[in-house]
PDB file of N, CA and C in Angstrom:
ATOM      1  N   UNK A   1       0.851  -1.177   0.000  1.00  0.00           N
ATOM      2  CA  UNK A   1       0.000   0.000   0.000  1.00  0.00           C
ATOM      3  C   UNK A   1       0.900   1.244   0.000  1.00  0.00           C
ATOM      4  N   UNK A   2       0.828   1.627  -0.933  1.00  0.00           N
ATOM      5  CA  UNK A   2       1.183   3.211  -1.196  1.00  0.00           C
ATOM      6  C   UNK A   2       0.973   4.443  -0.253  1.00  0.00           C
ATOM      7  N   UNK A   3       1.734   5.018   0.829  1.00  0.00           N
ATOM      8  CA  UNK A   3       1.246   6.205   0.792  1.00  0.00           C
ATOM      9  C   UNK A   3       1.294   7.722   0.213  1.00  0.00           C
ATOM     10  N   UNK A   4       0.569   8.521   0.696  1.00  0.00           N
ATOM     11  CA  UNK A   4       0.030   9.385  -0.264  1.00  0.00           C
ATOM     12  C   UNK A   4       0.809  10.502   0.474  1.00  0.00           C
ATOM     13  N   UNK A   5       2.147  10.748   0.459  1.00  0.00           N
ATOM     14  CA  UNK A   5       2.481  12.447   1.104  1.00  0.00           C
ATOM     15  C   UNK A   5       2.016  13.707   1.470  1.00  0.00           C
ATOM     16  N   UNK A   6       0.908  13.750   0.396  1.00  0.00           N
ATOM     17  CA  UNK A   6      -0.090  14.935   0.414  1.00  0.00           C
ATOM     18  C   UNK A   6      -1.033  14.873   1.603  1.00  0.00           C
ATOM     19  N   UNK A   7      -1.312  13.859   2.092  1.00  0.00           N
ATOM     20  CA  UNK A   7      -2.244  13.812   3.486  1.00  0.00           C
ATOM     21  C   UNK A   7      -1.603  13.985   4.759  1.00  0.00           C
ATOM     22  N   UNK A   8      -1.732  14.715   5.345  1.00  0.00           N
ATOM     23  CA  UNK A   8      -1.240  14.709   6.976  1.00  0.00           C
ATOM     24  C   UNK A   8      -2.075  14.731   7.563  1.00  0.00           C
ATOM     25  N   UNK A   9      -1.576  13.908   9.129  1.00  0.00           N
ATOM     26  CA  UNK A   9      -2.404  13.582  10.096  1.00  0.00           C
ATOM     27  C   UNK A   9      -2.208  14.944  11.075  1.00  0.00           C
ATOM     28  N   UNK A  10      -2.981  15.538  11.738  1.00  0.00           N
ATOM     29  CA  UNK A  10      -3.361  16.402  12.664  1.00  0.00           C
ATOM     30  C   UNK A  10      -3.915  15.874  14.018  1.00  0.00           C
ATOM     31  N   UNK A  11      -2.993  15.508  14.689  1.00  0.00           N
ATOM     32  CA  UNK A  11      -3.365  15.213  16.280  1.00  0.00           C
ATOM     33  C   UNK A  11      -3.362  16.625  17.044  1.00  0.00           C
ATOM     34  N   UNK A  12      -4.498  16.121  18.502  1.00  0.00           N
ATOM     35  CA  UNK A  12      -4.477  16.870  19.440  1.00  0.00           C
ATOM     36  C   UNK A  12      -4.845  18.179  19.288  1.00  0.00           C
ATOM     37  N   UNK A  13      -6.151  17.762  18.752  1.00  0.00           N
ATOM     38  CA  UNK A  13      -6.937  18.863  18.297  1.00  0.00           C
ATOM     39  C   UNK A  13      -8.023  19.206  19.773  1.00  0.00           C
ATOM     40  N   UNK A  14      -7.946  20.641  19.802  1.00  0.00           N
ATOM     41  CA  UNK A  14      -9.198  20.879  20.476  1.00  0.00           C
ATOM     42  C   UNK A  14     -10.485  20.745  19.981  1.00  0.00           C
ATOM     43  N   UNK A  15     -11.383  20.573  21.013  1.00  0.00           N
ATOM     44  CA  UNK A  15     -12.692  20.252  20.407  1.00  0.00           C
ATOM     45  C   UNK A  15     -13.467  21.117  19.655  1.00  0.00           C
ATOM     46  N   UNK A  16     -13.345  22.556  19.594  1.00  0.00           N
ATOM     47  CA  UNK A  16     -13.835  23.669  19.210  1.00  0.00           C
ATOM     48  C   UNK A  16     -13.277  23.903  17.591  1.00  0.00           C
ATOM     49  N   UNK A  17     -11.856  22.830  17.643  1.00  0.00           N
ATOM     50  CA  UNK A  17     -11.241  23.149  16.168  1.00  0.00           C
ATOM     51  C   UNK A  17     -12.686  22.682  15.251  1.00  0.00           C
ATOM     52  N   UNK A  18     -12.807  23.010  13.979  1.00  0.00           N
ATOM     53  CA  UNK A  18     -13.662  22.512  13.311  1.00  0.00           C
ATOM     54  C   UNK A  18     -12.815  22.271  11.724  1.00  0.00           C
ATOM     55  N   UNK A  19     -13.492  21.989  10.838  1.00  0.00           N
ATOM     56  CA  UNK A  19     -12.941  22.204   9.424  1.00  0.00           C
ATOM     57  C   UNK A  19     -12.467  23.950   8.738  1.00  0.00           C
ATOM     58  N   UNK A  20     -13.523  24.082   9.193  1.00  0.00           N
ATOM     59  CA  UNK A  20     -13.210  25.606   8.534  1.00  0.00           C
ATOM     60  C   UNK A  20     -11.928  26.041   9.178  1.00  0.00           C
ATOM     61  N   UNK A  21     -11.708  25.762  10.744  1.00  0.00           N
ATOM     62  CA  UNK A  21     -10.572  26.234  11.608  1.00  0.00           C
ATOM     63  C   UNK A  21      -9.047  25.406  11.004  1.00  0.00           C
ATOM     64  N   UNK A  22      -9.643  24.352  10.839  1.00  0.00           N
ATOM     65  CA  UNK A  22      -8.020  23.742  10.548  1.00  0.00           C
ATOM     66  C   UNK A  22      -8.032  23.932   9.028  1.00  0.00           C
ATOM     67  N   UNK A  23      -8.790  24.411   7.847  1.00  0.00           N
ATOM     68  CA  UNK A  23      -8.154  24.948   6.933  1.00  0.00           C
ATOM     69  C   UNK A  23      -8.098  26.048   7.104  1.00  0.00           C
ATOM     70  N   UNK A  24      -8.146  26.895   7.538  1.00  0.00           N
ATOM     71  CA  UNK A  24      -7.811  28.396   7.771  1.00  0.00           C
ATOM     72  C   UNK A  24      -6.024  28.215   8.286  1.00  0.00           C
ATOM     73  N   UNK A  25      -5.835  27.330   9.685  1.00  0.00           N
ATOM     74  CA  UNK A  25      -4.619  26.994   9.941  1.00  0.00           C
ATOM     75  C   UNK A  25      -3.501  26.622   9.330  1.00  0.00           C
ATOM     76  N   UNK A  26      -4.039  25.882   8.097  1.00  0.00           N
ATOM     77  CA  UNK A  26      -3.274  25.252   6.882  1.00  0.00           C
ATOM     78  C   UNK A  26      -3.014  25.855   5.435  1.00  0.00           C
ATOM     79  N   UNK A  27      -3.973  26.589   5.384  1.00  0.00           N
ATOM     80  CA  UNK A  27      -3.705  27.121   4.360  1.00  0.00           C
ATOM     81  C   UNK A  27      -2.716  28.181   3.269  1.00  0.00           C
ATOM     82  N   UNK A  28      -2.265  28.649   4.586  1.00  0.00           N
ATOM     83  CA  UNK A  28      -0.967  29.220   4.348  1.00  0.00           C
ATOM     84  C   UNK A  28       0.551  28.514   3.765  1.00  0.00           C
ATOM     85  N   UNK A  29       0.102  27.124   3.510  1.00  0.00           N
ATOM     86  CA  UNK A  29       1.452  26.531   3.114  1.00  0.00           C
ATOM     87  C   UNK A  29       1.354  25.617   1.533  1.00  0.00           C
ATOM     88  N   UNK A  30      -0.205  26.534   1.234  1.00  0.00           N
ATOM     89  CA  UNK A  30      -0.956  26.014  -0.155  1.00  0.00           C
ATOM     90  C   UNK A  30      -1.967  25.048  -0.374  1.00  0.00           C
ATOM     91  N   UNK A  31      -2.358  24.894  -1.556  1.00  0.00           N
ATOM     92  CA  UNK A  31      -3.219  24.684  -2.051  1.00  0.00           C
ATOM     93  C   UNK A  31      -4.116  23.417  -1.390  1.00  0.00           C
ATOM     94  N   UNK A  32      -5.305  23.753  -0.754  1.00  0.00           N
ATOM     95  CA  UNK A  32      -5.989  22.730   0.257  1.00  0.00           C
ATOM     96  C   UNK A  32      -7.129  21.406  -0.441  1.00  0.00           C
ATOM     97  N   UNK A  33      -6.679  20.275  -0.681  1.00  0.00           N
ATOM     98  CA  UNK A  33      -8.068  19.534  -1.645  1.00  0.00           C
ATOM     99  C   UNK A  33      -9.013  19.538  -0.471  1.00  0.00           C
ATOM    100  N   UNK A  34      -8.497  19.026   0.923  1.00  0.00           N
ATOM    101  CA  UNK A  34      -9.823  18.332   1.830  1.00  0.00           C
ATOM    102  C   UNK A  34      -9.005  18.347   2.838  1.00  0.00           C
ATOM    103  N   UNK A  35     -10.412  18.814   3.961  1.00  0.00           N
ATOM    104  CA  UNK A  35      -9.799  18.393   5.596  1.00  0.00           C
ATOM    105  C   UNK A  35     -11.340  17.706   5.867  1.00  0.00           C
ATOM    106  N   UNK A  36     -10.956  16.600   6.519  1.00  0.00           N
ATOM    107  CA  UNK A  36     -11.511  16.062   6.974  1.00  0.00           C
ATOM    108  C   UNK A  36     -11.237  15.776   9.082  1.00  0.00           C
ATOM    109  N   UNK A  37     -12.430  16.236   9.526  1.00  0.00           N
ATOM    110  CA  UNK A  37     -12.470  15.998  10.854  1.00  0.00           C
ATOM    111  C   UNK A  37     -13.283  14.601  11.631  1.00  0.00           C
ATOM    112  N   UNK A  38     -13.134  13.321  11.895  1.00  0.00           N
ATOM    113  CA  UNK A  38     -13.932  12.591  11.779  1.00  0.00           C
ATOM    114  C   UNK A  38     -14.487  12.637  13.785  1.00  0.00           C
ATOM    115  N   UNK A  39     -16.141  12.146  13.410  1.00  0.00           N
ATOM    116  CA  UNK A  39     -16.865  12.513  14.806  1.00  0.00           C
ATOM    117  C   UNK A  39     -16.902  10.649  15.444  1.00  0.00           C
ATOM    118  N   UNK A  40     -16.860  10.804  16.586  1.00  0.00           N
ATOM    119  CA  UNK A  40     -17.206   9.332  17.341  1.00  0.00           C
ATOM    120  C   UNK A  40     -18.903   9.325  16.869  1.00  0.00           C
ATOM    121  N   UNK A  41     -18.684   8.371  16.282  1.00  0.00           N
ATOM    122  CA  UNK A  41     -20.088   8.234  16.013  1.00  0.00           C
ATOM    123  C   UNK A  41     -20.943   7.949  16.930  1.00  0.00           C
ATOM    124  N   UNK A  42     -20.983   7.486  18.271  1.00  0.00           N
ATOM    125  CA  UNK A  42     -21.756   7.511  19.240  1.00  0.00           C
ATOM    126  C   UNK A  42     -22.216   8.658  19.887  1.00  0.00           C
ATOM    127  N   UNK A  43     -20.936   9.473  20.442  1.00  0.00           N
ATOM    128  CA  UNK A  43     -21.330  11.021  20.625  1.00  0.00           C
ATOM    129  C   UNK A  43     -21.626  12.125  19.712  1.00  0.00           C
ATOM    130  N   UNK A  44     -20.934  12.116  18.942  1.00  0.00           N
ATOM    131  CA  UNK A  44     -20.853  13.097  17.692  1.00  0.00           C
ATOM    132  C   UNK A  44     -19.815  14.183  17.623  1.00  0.00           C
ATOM    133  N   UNK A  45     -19.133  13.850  19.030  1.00  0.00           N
ATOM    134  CA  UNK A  45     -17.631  14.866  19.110  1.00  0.00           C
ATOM    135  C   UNK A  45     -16.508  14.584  18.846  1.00  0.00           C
ATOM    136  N   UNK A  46     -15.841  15.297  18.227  1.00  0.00           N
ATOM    137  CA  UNK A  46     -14.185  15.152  17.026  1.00  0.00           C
ATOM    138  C   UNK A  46     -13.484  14.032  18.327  1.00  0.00           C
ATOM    139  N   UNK A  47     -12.995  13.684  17.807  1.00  0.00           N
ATOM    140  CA  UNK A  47     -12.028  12.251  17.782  1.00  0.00           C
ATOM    141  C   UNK A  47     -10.655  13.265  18.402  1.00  0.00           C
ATOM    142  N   UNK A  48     -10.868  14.347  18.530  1.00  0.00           N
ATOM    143  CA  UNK A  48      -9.303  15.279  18.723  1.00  0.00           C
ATOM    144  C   UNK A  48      -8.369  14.626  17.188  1.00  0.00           C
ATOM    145  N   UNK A  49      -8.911  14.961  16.224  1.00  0.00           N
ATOM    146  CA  UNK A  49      -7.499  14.754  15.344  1.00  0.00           C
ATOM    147  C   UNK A  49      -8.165  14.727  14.101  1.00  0.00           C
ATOM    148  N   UNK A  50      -7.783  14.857  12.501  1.00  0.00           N
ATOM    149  CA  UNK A  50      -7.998  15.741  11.649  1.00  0.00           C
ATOM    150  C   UNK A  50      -6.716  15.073  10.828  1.00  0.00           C
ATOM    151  N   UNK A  51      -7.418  15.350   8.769  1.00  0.00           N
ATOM    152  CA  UNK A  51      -6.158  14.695   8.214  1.00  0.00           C
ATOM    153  C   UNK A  51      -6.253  16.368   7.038  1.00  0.00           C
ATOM    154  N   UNK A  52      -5.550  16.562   6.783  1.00  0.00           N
ATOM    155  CA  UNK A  52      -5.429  17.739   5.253  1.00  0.00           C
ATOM    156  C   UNK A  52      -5.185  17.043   4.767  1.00  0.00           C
ATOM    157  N   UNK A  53      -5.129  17.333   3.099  1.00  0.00           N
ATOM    158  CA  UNK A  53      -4.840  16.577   2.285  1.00  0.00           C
ATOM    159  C   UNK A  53      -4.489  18.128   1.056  1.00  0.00           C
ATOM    160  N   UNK A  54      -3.378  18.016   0.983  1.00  0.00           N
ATOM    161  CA  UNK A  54      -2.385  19.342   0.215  1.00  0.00           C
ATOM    162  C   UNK A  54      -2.995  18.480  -1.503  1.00  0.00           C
ATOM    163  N   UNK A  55      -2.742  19.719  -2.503  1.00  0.00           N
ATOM    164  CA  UNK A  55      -2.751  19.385  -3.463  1.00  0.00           C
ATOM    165  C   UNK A  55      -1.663  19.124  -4.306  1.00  0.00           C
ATOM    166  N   UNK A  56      -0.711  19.319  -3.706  1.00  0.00           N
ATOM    167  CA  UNK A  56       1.196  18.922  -3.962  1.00  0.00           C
ATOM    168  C   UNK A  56       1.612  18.885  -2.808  1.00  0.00           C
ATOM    169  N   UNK A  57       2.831  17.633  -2.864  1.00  0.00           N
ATOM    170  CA  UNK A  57       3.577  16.853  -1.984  1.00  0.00           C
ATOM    171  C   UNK A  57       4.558  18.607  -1.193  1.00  0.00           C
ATOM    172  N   UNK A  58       4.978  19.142  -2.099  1.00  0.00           N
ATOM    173  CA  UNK A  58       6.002  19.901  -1.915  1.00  0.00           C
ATOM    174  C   UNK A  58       4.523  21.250  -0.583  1.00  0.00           C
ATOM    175  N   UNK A  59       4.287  21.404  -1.025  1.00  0.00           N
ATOM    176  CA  UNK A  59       3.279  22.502   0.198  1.00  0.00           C
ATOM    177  C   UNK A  59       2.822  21.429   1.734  1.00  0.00           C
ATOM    178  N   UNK A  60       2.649  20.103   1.292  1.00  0.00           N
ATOM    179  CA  UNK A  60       2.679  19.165   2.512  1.00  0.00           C
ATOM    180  C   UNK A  60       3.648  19.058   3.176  1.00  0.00           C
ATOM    181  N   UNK A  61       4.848  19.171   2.435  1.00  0.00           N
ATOM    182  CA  UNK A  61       5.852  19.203   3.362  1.00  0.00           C
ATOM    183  C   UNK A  61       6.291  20.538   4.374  1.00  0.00           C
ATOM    184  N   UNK A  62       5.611  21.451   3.242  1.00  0.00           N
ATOM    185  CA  UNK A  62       5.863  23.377   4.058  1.00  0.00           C
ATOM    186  C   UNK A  62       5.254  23.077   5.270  1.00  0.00           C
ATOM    187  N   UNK A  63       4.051  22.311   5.202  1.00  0.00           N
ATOM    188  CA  UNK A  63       3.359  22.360   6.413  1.00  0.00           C
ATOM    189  C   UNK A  63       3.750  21.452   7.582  1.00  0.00           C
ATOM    190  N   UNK A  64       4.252  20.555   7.036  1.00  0.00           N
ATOM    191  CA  UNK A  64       4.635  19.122   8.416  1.00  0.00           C
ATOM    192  C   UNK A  64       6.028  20.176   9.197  1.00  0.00           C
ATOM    193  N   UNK A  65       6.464  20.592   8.162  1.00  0.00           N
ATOM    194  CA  UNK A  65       7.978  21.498   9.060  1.00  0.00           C
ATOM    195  C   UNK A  65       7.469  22.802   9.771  1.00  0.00           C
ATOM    196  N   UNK A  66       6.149  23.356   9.179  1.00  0.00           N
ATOM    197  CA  UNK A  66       5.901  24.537  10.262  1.00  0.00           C
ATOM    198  C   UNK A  66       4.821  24.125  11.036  1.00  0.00           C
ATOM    199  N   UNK A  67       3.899  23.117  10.874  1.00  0.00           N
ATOM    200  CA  UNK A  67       2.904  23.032  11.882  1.00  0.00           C
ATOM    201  C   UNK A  67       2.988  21.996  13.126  1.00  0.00           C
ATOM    202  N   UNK A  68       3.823  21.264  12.815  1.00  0.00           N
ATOM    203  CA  UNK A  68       4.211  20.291  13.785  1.00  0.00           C
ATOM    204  C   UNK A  68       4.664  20.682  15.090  1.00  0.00           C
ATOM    205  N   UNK A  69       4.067  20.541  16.382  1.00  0.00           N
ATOM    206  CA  UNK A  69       4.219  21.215  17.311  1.00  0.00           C
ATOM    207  C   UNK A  69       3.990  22.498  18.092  1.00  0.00           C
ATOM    208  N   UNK A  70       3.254  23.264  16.687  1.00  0.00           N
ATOM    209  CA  UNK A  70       2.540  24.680  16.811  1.00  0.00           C
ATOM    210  C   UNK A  70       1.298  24.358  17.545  1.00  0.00           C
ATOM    211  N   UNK A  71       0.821  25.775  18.114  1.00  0.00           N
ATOM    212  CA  UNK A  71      -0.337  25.681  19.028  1.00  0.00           C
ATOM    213  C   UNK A  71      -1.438  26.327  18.413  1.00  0.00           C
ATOM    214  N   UNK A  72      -2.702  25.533  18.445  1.00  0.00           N
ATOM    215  CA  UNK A  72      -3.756  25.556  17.753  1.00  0.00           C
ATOM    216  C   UNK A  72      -4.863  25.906  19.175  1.00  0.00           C
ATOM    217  N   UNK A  73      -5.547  26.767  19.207  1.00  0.00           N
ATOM    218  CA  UNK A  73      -6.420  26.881  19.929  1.00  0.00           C
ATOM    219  C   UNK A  73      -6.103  26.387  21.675  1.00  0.00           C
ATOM    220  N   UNK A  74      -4.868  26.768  21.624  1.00  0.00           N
ATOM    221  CA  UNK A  74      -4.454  26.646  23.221  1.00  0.00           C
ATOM    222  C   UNK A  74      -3.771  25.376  23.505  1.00  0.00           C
ATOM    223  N   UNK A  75      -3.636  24.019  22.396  1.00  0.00           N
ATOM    224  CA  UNK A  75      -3.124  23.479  22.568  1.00  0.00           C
ATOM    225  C   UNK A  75      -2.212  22.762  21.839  1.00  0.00           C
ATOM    226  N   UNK A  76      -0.886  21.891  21.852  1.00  0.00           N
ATOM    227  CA  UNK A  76       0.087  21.366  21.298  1.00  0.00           C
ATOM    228  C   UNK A  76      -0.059  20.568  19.733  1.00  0.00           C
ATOM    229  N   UNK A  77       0.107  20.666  18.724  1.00  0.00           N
ATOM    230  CA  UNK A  77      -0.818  19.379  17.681  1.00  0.00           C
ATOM    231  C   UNK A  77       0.734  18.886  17.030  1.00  0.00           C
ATOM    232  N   UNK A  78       0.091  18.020  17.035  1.00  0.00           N
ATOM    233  CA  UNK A  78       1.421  16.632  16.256  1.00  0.00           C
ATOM    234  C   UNK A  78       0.788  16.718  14.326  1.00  0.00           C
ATOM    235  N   UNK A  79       2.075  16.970  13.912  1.00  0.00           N
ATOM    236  CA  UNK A  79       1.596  17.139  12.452  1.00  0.00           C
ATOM    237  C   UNK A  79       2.497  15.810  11.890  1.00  0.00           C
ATOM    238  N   UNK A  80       1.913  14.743  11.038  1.00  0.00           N
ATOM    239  CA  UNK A  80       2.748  13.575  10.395  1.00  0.00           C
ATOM    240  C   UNK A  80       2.192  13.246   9.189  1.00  0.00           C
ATOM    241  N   UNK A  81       2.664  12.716   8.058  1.00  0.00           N
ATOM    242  CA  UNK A  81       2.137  12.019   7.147  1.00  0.00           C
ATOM    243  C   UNK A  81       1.347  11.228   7.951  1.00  0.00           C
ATOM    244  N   UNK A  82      -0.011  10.741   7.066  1.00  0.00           N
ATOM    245  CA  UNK A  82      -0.937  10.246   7.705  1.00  0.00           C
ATOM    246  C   UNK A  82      -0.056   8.563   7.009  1.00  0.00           C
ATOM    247  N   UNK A  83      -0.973   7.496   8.029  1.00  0.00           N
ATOM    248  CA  UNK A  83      -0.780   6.150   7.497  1.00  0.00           C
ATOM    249  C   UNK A  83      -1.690   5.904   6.853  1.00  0.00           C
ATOM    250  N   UNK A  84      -1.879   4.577   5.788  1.00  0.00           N
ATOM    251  CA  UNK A  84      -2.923   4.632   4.882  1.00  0.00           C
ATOM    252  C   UNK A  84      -3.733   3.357   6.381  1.00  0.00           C
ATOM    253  N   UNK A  85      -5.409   3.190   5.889  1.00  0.00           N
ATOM    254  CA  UNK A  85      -5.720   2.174   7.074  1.00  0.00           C
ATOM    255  C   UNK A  85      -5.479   0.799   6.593  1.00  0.00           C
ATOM    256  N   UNK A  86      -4.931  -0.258   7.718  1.00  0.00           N
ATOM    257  CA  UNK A  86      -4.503  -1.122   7.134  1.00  0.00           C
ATOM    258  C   UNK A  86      -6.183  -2.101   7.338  1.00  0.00           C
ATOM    259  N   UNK A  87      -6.131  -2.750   6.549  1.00  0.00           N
ATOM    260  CA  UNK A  87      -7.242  -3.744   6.275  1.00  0.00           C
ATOM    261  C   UNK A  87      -9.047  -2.706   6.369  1.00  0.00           C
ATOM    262  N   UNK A  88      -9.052  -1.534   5.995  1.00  0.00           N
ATOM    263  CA  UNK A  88      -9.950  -0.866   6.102  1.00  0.00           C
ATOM    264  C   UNK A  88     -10.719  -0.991   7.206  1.00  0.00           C
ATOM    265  N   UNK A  89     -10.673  -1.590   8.490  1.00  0.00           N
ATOM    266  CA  UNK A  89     -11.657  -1.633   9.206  1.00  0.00           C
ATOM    267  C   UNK A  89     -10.635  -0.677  10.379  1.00  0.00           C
ATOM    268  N   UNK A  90     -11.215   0.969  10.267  1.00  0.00           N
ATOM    269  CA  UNK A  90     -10.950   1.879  11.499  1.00  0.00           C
ATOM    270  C   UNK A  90     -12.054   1.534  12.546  1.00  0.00           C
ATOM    271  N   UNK A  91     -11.277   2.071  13.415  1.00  0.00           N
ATOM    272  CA  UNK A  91     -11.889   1.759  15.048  1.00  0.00           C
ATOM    273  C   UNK A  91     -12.347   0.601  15.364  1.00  0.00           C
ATOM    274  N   UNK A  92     -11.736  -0.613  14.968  1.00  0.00           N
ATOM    275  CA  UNK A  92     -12.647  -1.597  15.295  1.00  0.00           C
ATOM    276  C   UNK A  92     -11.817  -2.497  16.201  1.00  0.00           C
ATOM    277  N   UNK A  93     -11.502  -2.981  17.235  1.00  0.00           N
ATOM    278  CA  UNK A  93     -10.128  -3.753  17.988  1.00  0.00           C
ATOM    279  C   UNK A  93     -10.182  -4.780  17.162  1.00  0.00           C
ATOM    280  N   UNK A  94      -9.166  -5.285  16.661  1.00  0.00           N
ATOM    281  CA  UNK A  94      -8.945  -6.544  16.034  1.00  0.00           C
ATOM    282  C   UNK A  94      -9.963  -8.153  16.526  1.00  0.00           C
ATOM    283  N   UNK A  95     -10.037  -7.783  18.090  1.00  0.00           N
ATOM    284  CA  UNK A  95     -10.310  -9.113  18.930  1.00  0.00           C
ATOM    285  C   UNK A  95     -12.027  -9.474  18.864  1.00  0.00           C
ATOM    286  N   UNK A  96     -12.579  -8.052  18.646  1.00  0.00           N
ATOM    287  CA  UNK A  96     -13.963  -7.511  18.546  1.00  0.00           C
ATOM    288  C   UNK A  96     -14.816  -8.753  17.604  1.00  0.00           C
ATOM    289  N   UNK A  97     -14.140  -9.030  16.532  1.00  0.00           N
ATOM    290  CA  UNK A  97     -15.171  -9.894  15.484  1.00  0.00           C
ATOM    291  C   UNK A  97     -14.705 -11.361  15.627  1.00  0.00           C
ATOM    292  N   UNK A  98     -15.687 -11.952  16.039  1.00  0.00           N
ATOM    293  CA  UNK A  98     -15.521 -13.351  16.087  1.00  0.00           C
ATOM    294  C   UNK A  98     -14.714 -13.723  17.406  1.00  0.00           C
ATOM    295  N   UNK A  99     -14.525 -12.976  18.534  1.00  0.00           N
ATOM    296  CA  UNK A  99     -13.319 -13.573  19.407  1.00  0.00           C
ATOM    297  C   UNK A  99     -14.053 -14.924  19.495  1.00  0.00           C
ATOM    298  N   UNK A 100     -15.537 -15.004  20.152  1.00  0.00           N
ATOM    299  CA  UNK A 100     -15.053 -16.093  20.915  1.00  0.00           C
ATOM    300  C   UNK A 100     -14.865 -17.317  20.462  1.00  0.00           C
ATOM    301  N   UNK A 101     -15.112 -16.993  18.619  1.00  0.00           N
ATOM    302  CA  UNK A 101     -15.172 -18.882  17.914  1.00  0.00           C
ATOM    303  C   UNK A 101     -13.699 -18.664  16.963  1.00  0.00           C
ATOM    304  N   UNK A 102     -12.580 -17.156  17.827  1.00  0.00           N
ATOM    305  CA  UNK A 102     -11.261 -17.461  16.776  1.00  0.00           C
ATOM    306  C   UNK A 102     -10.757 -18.794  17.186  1.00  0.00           C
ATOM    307  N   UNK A 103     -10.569 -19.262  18.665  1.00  0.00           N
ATOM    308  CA  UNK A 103      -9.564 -20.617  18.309  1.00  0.00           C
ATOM    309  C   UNK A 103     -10.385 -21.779  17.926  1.00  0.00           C
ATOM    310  N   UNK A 104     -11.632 -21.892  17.905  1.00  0.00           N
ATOM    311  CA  UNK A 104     -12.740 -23.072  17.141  1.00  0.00           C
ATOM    312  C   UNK A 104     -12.446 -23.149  15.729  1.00  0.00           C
ATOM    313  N   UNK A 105     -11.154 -23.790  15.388  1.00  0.00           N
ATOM    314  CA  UNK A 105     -10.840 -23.667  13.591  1.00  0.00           C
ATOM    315  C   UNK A 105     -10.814 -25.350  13.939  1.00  0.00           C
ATOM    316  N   UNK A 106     -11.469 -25.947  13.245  1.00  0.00           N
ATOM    317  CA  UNK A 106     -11.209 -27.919  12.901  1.00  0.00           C
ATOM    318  C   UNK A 106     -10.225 -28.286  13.400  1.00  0.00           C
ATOM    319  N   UNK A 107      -9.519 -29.043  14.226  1.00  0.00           N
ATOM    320  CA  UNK A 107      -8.432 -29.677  14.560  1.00  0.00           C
ATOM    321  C   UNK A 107      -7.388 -29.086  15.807  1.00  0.00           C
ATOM    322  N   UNK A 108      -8.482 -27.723  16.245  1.00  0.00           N
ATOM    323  CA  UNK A 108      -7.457 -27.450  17.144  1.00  0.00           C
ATOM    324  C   UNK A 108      -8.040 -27.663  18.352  1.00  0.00           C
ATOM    325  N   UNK A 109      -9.075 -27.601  18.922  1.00  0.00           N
ATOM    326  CA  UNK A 109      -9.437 -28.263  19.985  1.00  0.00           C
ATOM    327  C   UNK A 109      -8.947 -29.611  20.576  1.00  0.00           C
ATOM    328  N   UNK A 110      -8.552 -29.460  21.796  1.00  0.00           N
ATOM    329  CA  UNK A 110      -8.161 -30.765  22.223  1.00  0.00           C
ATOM    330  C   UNK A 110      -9.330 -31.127  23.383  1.00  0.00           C
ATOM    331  N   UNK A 111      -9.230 -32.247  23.793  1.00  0.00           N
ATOM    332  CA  UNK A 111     -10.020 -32.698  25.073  1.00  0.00           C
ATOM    333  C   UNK A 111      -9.598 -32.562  26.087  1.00  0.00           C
ATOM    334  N   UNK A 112      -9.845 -32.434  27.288  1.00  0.00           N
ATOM    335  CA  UNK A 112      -9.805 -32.169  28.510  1.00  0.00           C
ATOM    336  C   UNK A 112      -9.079 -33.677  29.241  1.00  0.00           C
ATOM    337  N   UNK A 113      -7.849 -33.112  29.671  1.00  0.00           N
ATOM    338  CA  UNK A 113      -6.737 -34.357  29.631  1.00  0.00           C
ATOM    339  C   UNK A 113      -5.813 -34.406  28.845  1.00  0.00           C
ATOM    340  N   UNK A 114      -6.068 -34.587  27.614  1.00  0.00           N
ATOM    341  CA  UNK A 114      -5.166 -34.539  26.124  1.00  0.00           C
ATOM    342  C   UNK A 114      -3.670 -34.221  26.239  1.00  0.00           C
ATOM    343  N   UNK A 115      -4.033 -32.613  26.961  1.00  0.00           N
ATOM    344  CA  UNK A 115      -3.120 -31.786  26.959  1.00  0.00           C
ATOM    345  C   UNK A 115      -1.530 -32.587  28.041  1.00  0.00           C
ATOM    346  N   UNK A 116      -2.456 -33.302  29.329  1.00  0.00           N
ATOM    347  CA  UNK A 116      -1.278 -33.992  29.721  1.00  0.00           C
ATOM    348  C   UNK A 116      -0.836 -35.069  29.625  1.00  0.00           C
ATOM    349  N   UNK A 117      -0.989 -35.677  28.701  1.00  0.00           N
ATOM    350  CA  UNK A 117      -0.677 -37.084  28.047  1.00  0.00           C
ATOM    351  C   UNK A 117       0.742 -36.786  27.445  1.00  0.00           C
TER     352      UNK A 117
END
């Protein structure tokens, strides 16, 4: 999987940041395709963190060297190339689907005793 330079991740966002706020923040280092802020879907409040997505690699980088560590609305934000998601399933714990029939695969069950033979 390829990643994409042009996207950076935006941690440690205040809650008040919105889209309009973090492209206003960003925009100074060029040309903006998309910010995306994603909400907990249960509550409906920002996740604290945010991706831009520059329209050239070279203005993504203006920004990872000046925004990284700058203070956004009172507090600290971590600026990185974003990672791409691996196996598309965000927020989900790995253990969540199927735990309790993962070790029930044909042949691996033993019997009670077995084990000390």
């Amino acid at each position: 999987m390829v990643q994409d330079r042009r996207v950076l991740y935006v941690g440690g966002l205040e809650e008040e940041v919105n889209r309009d706020t973090l492209y206003a923040a960003f925009v100074p280092f060029g040309e903006i395709a998309e910010v995306q802020i994603p909400n907990d879907p249960k509550t409906g409040k920002t996740k604290g963190f945010g991706f831009v997505t520059y329209a050239e690699v070279e203005d993504a980088a203006e920004a990872l060297f000046n925004m990284d560590k700058a203070e956004l609305f009172g507090r600290i934000i971590t600026v990185n190339v974003a990672r791409p998601m691996l196996g598309g399933k965000a927020g989900k714990a790995v253990w969540e689907t199927n735990a309790d029939n993962y070790f029930d695969k044909p042949g691996d069950k033993a019997e009670v005793g077995e084990l000390n033979e």
